[in-house]
N, C-alpha and C. Protein backbone atom coordinates (compact mmCIF):
# COMPACT_ATOMS: atom_id res chain seq x y z
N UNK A 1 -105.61 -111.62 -26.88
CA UNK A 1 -104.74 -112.13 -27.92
C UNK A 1 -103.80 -113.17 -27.32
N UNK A 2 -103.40 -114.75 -27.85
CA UNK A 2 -103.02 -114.97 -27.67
C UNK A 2 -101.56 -115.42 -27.74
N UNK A 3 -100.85 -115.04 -27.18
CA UNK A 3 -99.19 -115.50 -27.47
C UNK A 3 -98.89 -116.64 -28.77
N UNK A 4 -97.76 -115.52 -29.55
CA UNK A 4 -97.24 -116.57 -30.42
C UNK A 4 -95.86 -117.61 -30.32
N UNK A 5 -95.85 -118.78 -30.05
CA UNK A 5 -94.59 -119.32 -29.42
C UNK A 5 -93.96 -119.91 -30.23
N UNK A 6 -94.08 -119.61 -31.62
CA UNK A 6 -93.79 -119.95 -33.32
C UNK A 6 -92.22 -119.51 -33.39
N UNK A 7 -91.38 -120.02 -33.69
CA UNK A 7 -90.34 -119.19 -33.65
C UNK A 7 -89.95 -118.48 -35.36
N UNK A 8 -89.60 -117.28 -34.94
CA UNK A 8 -89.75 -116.23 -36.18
C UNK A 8 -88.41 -116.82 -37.25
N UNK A 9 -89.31 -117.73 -38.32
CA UNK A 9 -88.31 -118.39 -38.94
C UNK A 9 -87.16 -117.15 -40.06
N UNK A 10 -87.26 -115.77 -39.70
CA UNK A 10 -86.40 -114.96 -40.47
C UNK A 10 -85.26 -115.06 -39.17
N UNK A 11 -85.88 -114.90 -38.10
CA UNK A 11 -84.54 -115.21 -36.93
C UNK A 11 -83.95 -115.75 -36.95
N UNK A 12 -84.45 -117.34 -37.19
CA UNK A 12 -83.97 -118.64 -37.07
C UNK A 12 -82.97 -118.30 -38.20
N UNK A 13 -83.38 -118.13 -38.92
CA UNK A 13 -82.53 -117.95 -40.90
C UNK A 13 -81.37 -117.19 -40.14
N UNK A 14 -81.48 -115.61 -39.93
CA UNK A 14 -80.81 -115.24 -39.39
C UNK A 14 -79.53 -116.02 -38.47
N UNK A 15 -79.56 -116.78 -37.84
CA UNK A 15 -78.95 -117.01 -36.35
C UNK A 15 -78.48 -118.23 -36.83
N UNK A 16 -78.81 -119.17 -38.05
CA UNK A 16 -78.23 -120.13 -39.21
C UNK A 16 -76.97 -119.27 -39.60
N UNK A 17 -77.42 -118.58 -40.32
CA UNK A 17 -76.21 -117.68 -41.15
C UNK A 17 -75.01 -117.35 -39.72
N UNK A 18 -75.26 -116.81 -38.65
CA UNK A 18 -74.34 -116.20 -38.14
C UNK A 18 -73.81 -117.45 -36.70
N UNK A 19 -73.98 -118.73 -37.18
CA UNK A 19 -73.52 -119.78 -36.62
C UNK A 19 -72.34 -120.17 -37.45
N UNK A 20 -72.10 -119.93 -38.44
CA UNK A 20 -71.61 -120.91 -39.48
C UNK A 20 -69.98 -120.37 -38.84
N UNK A 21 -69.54 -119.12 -38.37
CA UNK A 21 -68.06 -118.80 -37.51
C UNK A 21 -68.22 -119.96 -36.34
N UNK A 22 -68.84 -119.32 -35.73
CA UNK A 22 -68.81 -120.51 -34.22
C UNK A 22 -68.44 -122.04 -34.35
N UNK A 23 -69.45 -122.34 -35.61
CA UNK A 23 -69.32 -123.59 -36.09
C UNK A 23 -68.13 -124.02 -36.59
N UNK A 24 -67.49 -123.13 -37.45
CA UNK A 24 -65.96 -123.49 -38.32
C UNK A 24 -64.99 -123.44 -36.58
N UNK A 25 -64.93 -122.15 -35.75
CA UNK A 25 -64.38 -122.74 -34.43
C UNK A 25 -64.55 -123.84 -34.13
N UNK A 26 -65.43 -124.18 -33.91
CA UNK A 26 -65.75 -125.28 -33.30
C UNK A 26 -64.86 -126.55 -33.82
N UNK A 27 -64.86 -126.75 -35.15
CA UNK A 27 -64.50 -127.62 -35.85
C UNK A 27 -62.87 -127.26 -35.32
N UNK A 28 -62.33 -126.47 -35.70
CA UNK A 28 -60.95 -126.32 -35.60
C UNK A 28 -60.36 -126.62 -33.97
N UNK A 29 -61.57 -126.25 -33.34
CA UNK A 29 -60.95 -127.03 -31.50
C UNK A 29 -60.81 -128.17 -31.50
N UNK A 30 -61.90 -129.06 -32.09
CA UNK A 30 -61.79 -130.65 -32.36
C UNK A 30 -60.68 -130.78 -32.85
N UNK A 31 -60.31 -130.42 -34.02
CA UNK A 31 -58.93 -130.87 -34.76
C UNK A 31 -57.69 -130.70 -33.77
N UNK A 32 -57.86 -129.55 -33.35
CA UNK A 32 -56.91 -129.54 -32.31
C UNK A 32 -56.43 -130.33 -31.35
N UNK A 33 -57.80 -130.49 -30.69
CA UNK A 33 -57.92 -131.49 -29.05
C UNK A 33 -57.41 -132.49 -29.49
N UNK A 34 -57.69 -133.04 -30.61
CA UNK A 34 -57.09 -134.48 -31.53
C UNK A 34 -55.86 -134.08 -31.81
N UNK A 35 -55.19 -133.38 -32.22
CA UNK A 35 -53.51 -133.10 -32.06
C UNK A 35 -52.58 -133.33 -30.76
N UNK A 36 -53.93 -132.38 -30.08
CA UNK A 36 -52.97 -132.63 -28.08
C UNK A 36 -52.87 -133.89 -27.76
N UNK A 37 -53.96 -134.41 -28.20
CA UNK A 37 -54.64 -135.99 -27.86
C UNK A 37 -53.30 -136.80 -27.93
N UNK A 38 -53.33 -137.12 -29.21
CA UNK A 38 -51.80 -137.80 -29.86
C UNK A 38 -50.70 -138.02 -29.52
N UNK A 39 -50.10 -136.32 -29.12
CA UNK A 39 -48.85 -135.71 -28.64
C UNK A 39 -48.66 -136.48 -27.27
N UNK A 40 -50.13 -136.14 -26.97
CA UNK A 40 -49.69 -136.23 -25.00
C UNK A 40 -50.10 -137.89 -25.03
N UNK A 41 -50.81 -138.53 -25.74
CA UNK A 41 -50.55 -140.12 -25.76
C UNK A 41 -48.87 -140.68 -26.41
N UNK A 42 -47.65 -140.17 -26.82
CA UNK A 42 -46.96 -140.38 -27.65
C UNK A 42 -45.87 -139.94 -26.31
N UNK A 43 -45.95 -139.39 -25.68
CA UNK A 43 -45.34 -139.04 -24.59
C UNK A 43 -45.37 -139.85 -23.56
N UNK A 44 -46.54 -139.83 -23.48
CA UNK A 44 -47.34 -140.67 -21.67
C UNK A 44 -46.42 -142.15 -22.20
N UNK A 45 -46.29 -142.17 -23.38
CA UNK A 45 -45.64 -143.79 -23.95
C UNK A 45 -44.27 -144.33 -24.04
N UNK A 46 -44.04 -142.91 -24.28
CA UNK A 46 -42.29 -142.40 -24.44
C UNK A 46 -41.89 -142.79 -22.34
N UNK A 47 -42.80 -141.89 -21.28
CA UNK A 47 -42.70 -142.24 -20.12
C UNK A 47 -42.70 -143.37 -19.78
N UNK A 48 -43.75 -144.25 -20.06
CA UNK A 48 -44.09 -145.57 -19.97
C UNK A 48 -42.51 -146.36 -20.32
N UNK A 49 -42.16 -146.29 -21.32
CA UNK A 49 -41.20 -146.99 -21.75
C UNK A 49 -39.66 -146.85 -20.87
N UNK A 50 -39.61 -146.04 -20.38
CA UNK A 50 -38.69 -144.97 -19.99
C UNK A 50 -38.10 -145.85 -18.46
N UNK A 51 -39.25 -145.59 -17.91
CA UNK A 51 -39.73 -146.12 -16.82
C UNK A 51 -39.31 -147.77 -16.38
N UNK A 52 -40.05 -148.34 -17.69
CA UNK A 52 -39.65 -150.29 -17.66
C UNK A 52 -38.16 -150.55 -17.51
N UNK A 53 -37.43 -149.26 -17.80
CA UNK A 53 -35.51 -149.69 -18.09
C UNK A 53 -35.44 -149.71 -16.65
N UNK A 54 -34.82 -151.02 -16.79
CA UNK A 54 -34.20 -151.05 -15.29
C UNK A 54 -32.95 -150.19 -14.83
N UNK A 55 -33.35 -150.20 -13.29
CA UNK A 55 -32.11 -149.22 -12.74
C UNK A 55 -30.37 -150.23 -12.62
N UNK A 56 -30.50 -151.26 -12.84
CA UNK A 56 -29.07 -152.19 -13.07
C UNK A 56 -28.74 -152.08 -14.80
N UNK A 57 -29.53 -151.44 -15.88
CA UNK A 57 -28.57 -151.22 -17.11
C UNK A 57 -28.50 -150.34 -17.29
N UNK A 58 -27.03 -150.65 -17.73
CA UNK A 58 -26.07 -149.25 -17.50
C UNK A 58 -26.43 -148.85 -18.58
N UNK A 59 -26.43 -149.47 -19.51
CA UNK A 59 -26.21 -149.26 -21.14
C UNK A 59 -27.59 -148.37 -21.70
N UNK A 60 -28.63 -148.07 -20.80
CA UNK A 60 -29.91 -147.84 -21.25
C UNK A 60 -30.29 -146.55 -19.93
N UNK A 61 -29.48 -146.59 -18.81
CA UNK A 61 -30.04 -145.70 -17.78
C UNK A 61 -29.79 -144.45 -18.03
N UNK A 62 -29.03 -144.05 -18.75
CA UNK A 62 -28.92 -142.18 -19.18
C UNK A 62 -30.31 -141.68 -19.68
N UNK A 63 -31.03 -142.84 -20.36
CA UNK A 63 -32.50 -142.55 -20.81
C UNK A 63 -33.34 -141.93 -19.80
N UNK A 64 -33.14 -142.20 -18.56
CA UNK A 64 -34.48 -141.63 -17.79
C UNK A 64 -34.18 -140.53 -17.35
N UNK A 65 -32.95 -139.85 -17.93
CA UNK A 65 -32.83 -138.27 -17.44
C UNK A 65 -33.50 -137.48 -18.19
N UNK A 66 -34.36 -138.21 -19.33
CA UNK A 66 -35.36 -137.12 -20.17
C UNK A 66 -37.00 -137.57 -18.84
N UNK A 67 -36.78 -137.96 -18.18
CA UNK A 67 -38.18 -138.29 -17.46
C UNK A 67 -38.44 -136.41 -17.08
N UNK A 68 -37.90 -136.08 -16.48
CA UNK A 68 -38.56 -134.83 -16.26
C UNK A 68 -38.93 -133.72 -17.00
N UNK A 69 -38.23 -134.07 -18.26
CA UNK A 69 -38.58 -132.84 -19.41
C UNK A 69 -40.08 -133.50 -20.32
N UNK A 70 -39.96 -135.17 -20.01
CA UNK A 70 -41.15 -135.29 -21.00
C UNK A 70 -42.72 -135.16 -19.68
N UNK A 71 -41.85 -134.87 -18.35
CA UNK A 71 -43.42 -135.39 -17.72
C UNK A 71 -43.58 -133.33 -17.62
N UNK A 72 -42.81 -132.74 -18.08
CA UNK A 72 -43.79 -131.45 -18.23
C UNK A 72 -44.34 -131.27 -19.69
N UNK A 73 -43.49 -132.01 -20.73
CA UNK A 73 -44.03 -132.00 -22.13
C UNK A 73 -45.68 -132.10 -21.67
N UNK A 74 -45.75 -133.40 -20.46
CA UNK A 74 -47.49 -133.80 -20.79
C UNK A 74 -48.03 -133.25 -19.93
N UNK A 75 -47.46 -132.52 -18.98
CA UNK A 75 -48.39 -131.10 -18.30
C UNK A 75 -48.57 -130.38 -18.72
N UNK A 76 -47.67 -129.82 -20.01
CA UNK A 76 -48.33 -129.29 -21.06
C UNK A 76 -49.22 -129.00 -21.79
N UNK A 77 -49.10 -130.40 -22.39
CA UNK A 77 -50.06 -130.73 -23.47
C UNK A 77 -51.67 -130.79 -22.51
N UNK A 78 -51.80 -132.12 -21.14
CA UNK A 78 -52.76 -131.70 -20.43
C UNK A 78 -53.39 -130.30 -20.16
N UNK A 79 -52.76 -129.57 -19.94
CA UNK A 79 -53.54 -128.48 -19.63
C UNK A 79 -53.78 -127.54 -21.05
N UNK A 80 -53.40 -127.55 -22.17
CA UNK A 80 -53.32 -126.95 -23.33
C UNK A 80 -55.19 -128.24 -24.13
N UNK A 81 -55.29 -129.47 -23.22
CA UNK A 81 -56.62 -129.87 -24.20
C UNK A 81 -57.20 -129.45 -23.69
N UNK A 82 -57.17 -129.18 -21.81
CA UNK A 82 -58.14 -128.85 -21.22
C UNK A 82 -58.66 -127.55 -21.18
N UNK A 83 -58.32 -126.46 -21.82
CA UNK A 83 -58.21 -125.26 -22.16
C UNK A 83 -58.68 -125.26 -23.56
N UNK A 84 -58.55 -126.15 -24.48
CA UNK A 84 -59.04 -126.01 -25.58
C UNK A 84 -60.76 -126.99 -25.79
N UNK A 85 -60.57 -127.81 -24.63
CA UNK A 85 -61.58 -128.30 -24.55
C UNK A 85 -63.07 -127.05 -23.77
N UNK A 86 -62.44 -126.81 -22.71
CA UNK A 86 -63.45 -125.27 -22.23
C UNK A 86 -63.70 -124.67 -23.39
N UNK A 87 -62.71 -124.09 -24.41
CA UNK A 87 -62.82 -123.63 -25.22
C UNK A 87 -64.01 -123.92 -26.40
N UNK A 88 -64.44 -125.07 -26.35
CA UNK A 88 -65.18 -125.65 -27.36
C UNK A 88 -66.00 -125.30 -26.43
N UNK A 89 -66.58 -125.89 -25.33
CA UNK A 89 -67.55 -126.05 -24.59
C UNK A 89 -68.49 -124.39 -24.48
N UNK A 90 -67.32 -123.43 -24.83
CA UNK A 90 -67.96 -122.10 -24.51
C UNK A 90 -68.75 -121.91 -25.92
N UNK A 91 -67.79 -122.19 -27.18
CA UNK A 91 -68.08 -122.18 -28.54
C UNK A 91 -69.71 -123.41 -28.62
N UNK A 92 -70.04 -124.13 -27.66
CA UNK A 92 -70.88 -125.00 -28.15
C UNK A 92 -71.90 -124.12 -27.78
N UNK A 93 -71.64 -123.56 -26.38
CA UNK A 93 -72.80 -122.83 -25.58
C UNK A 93 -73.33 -121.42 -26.23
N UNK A 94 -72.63 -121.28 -27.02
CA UNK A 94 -72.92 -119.87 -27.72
C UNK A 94 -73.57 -120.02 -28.68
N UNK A 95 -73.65 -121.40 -30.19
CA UNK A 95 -74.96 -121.79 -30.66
C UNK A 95 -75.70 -122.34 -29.41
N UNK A 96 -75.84 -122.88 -28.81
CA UNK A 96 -77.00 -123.07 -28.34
C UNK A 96 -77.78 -122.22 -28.00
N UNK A 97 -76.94 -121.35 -27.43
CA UNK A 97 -78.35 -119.78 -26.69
C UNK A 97 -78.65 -119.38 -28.07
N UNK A 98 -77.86 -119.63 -28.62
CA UNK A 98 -77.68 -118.38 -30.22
C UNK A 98 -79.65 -118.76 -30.97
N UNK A 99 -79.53 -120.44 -30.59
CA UNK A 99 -80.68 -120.93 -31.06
C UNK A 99 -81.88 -121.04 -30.42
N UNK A 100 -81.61 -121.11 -29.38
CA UNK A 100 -82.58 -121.18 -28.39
C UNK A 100 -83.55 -119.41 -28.43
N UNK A 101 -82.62 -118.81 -28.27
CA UNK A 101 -82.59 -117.16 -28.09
C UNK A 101 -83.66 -116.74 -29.67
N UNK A 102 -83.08 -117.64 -30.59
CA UNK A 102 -83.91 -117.23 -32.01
C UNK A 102 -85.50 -118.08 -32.03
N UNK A 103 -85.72 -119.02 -31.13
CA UNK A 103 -86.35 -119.95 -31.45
C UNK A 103 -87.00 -118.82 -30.31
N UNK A 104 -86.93 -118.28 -29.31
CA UNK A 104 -87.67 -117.90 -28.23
C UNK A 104 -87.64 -116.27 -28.68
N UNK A 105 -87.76 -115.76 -30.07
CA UNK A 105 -87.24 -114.69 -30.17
C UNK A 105 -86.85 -113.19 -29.53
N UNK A 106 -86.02 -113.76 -28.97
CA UNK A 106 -84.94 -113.26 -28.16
C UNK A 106 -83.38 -112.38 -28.38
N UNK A 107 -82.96 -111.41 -28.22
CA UNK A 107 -82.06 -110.74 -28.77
C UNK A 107 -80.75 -112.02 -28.01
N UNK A 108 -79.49 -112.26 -28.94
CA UNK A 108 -78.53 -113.29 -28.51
C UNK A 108 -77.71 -112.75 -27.91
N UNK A 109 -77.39 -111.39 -28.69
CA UNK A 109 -76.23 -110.85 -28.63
C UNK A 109 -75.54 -109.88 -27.27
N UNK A 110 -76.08 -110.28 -26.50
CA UNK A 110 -75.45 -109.87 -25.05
C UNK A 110 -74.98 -111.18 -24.67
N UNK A 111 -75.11 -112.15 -24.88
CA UNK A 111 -74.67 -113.40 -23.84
C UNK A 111 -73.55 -114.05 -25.12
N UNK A 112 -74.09 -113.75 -26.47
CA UNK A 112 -72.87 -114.33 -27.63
C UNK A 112 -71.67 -113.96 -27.57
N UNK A 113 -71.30 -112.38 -27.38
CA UNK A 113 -69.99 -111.98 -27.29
C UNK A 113 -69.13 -112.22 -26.23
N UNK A 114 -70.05 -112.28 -24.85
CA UNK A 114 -68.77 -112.99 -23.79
C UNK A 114 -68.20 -114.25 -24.07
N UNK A 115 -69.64 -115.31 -24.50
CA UNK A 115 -68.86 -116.44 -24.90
C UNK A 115 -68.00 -116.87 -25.73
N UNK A 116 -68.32 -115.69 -27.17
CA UNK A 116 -67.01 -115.82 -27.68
C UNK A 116 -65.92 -115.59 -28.02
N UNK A 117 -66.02 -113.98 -26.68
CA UNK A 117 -64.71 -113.69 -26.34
C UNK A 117 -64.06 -114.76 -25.52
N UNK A 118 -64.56 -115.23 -24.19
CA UNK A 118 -64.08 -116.21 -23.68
C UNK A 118 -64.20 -117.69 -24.18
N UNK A 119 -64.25 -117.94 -25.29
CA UNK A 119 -63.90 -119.16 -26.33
C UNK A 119 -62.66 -119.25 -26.96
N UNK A 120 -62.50 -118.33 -27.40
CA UNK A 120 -61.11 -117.24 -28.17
C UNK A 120 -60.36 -117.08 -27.35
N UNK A 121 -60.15 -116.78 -26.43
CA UNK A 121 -58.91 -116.51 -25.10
C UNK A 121 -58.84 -117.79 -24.81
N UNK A 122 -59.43 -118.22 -24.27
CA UNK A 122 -59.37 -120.05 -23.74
C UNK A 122 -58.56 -120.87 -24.75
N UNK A 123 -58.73 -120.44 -26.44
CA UNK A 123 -58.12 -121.11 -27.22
C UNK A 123 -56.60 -120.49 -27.53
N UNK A 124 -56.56 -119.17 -27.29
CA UNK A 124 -55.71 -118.61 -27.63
C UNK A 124 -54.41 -119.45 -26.05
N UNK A 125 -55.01 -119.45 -24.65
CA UNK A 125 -54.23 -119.76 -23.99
C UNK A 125 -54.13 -121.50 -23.81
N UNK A 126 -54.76 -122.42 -24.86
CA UNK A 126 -54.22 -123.26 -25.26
C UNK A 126 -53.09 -123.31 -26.55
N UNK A 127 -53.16 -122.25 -27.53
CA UNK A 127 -52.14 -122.33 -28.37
C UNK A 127 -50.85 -122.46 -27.70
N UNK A 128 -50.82 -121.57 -26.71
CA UNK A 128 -49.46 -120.69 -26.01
C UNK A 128 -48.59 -121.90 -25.18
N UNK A 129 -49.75 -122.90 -24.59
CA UNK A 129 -49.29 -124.03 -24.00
C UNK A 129 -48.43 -124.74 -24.85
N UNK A 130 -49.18 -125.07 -26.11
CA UNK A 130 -48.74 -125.74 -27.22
C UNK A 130 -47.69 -125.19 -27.55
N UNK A 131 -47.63 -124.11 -27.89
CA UNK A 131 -46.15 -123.47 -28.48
C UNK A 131 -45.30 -123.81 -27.25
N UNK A 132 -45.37 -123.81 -26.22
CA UNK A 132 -44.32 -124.04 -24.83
C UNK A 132 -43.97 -125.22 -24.99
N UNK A 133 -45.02 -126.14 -24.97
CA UNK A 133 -44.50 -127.92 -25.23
C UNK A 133 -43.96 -128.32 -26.04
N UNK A 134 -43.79 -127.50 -27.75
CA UNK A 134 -43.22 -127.66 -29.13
C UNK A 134 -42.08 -127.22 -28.60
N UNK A 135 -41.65 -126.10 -28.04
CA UNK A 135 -40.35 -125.63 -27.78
C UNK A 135 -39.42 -127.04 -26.94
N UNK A 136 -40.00 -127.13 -26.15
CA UNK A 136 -39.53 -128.13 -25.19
C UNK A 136 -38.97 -129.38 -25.66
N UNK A 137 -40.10 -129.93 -27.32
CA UNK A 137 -40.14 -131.06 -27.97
C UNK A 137 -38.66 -130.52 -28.61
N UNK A 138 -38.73 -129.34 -29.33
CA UNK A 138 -37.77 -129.30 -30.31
C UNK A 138 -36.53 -128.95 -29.37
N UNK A 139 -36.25 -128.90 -28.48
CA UNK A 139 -35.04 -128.77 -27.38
C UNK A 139 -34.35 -129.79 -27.14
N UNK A 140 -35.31 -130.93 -27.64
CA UNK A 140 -35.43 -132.42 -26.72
C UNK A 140 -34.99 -133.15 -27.80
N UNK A 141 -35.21 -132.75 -29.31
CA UNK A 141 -34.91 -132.75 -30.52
C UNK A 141 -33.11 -132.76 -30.24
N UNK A 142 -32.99 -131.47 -30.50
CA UNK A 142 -31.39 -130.64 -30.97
C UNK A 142 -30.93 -131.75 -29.68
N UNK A 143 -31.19 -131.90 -28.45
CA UNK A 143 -30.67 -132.74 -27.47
C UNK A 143 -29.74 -134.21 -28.35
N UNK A 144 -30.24 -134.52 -29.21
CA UNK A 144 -30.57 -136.20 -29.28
C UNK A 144 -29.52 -135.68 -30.72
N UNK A 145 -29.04 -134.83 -31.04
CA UNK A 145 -28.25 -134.74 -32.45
C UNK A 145 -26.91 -134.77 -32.53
């Protein structure tokens, strides 16, 4: 008898249906990474600018005493995409076996749940960044009032 290498399209159906979480993650890391994106370009700019004031005006040099609060704002934010970016990357890898695994009919679900436990933590310890750098923003806020 020879091997069937057909993939069992009730699996496939199956492993459709139970993508569609991973997938909505997925989507919501993008939106995210595009939030950090912004923040930490809006900063890196805020530095940039910061920076050009010369050290002979007086009238403008109190400005660069925020240099050290905004260059952790963007160590922040850096390490909060790069954490949310793993994060996707685990969420991508988990349809893929998810499909591969159905197409090779294959049980998924030993290799699905680490990844998307560790998709979920990865994102969860990019939120936490984020909430640290918002604090910092809104500190930096009440500062300026």
């Amino acid at each position: 008898m020879q091997p069937n290498f057909m993939p069992d399209p009730a699996q496939l159906s199956r492993m459709m249906s139970e993508a569609m979480a991973p997938a909505f993650v997925l989507g919501a890391v993008a939106g995210f990474v595009s939030i950090l994106l912004g923040r930490l370009t809006a900063v890196i700019d805020r530095i940039r600018s910061l920076n050009e004031v010369a050290d002979d005006d007086r009238s403008r040099i109190h400005l660069k005493s925020d240099l050290p609060r905004l260059r952790r704002r963007a160590a922040l934010l850096s390490n909060a995409a790069h954490l949310a970016i793993w994060s996707g990357m685990c969420v991508g890898l988990l349809l893929i076996a998810g499909f591969v695994c159905a197409y090779l009919r294959l049980e998924h679900i030993y290799g699905a749940a680490p990844l998307f436990v560790l998709g979920v933590a990865l994102l969860v310890a990019a939120l936490f960044r984020f909430g640290q750098e918002v604090r910092i923003g809104l500190t930096e806020a009440d500062h300026y009032r």
